[in-house]
C-alpha atoms as a PDB file:
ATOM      1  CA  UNK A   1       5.946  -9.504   1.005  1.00  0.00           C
ATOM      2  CA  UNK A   2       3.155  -6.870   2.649  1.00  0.00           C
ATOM      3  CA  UNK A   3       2.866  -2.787   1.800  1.00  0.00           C
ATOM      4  CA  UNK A   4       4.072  -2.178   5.066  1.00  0.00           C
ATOM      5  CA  UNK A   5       8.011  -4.189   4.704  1.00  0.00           C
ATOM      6  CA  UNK A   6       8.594  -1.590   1.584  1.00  0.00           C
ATOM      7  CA  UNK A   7      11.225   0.521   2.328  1.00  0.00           C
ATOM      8  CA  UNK A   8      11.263   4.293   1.602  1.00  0.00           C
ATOM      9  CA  UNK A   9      12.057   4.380  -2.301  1.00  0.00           C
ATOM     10  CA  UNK A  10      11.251   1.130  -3.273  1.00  0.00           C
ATOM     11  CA  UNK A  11       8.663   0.127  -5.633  1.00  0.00           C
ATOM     12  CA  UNK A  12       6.463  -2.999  -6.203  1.00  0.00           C
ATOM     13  CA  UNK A  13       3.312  -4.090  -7.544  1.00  0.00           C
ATOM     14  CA  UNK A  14       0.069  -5.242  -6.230  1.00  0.00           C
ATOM     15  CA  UNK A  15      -0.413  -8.928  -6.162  1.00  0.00           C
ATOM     16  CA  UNK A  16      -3.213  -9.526  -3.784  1.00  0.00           C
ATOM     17  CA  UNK A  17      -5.529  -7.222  -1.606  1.00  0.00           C
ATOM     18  CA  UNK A  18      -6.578  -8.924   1.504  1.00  0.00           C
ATOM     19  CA  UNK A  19      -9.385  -7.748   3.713  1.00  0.00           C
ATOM     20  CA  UNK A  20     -13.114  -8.215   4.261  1.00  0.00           C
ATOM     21  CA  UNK A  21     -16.025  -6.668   3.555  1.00  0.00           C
ATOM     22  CA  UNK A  22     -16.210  -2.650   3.343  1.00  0.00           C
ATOM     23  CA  UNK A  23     -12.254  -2.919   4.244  1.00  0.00           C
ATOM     24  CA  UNK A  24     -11.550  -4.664   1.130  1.00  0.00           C
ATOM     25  CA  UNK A  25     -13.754  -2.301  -1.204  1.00  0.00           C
ATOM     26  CA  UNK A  26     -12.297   0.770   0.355  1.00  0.00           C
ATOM     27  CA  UNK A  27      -8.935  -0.235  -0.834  1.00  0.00           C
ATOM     28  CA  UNK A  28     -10.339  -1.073  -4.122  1.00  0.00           C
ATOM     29  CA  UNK A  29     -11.720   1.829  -4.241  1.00  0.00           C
ATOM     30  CA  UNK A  30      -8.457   3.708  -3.061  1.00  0.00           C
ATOM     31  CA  UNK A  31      -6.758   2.213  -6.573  1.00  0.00           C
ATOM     32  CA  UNK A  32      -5.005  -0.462  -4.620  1.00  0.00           C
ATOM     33  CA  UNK A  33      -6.047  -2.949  -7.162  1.00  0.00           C
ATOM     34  CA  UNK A  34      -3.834  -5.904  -8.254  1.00  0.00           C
ATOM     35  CA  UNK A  35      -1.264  -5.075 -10.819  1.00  0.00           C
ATOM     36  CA  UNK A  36      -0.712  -1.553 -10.031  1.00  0.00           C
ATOM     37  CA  UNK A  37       2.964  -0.445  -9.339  1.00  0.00           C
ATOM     38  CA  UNK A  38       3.370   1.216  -5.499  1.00  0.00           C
ATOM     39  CA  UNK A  39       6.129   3.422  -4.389  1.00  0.00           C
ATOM     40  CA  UNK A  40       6.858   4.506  -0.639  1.00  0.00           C
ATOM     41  CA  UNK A  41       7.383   7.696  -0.184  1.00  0.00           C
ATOM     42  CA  UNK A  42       7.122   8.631   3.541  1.00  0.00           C
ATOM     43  CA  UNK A  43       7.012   7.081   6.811  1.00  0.00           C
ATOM     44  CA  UNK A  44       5.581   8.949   9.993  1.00  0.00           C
ATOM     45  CA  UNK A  45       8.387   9.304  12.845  1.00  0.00           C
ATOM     46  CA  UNK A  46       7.050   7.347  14.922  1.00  0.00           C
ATOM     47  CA  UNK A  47       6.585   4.715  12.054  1.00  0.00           C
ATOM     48  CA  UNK A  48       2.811   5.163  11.421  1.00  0.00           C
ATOM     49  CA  UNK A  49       1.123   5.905   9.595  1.00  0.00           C
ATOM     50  CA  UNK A  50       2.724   5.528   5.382  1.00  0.00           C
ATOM     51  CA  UNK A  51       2.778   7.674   2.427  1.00  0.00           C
ATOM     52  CA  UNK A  52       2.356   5.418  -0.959  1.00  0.00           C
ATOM     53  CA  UNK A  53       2.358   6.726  -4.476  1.00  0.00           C
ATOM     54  CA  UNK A  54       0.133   5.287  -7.135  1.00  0.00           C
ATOM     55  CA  UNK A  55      -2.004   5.498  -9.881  1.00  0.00           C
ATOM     56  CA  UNK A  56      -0.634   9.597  -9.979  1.00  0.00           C
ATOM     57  CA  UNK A  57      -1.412  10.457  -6.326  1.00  0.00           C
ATOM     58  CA  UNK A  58       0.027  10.327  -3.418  1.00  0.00           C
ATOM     59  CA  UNK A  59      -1.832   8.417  -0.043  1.00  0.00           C
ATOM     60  CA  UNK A  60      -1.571   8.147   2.910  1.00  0.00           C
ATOM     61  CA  UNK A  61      -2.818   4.792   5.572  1.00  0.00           C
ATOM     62  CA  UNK A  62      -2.184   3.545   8.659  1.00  0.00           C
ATOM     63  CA  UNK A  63       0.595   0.127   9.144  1.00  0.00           C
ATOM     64  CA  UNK A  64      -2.351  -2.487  10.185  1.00  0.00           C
ATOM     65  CA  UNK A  65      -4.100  -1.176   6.372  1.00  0.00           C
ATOM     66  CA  UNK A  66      -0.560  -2.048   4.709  1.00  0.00           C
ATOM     67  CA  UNK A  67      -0.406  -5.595   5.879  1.00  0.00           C
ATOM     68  CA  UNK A  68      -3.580  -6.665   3.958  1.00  0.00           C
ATOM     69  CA  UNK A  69      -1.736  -5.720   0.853  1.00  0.00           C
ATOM     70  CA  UNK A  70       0.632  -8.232  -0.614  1.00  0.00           C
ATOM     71  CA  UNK A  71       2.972  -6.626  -3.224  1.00  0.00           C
ATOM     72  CA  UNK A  72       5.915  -7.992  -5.244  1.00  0.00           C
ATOM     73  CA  UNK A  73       8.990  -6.051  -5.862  1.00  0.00           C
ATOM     74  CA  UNK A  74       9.777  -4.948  -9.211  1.00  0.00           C
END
């Protein structure tokens, strides 16, 4: 399943980061790294863009920046 199908609550971890380039290093760089546990927090009103807690923080990116992020629920 992607980042973006979690609903608010749930948790999963990271199993693949998709992307290219300087896409795929920013999320790397973010903390999405594979492994790490994610938790949804918020979801705009109009459905964009999601709040995601990990690694201590909480972040914020847009729906198209979810779907490169395959996670597996816990």
């Amino acid at each position: 399943m992607l980042l973006n199908e979690l609903k608010i609550g749930q948790t999963a971890k990271i199993k693949k980061v998709g992307g290219e380039g300087s896409l795929r290093l920013r999320f790397l760089d973010m903390g999405l790294i594979p492994k790490t546990t994610v938790t949804l927090i918020k979801v705009a009103p109009m459905g964009d863009p999601i709040e995601i807690r990990l690694r201590g923080y909480e972040l914020t990116m847009r729906v198209d920046e979810a779907k490169w992020i395959e996670v597996e629920k816990e």
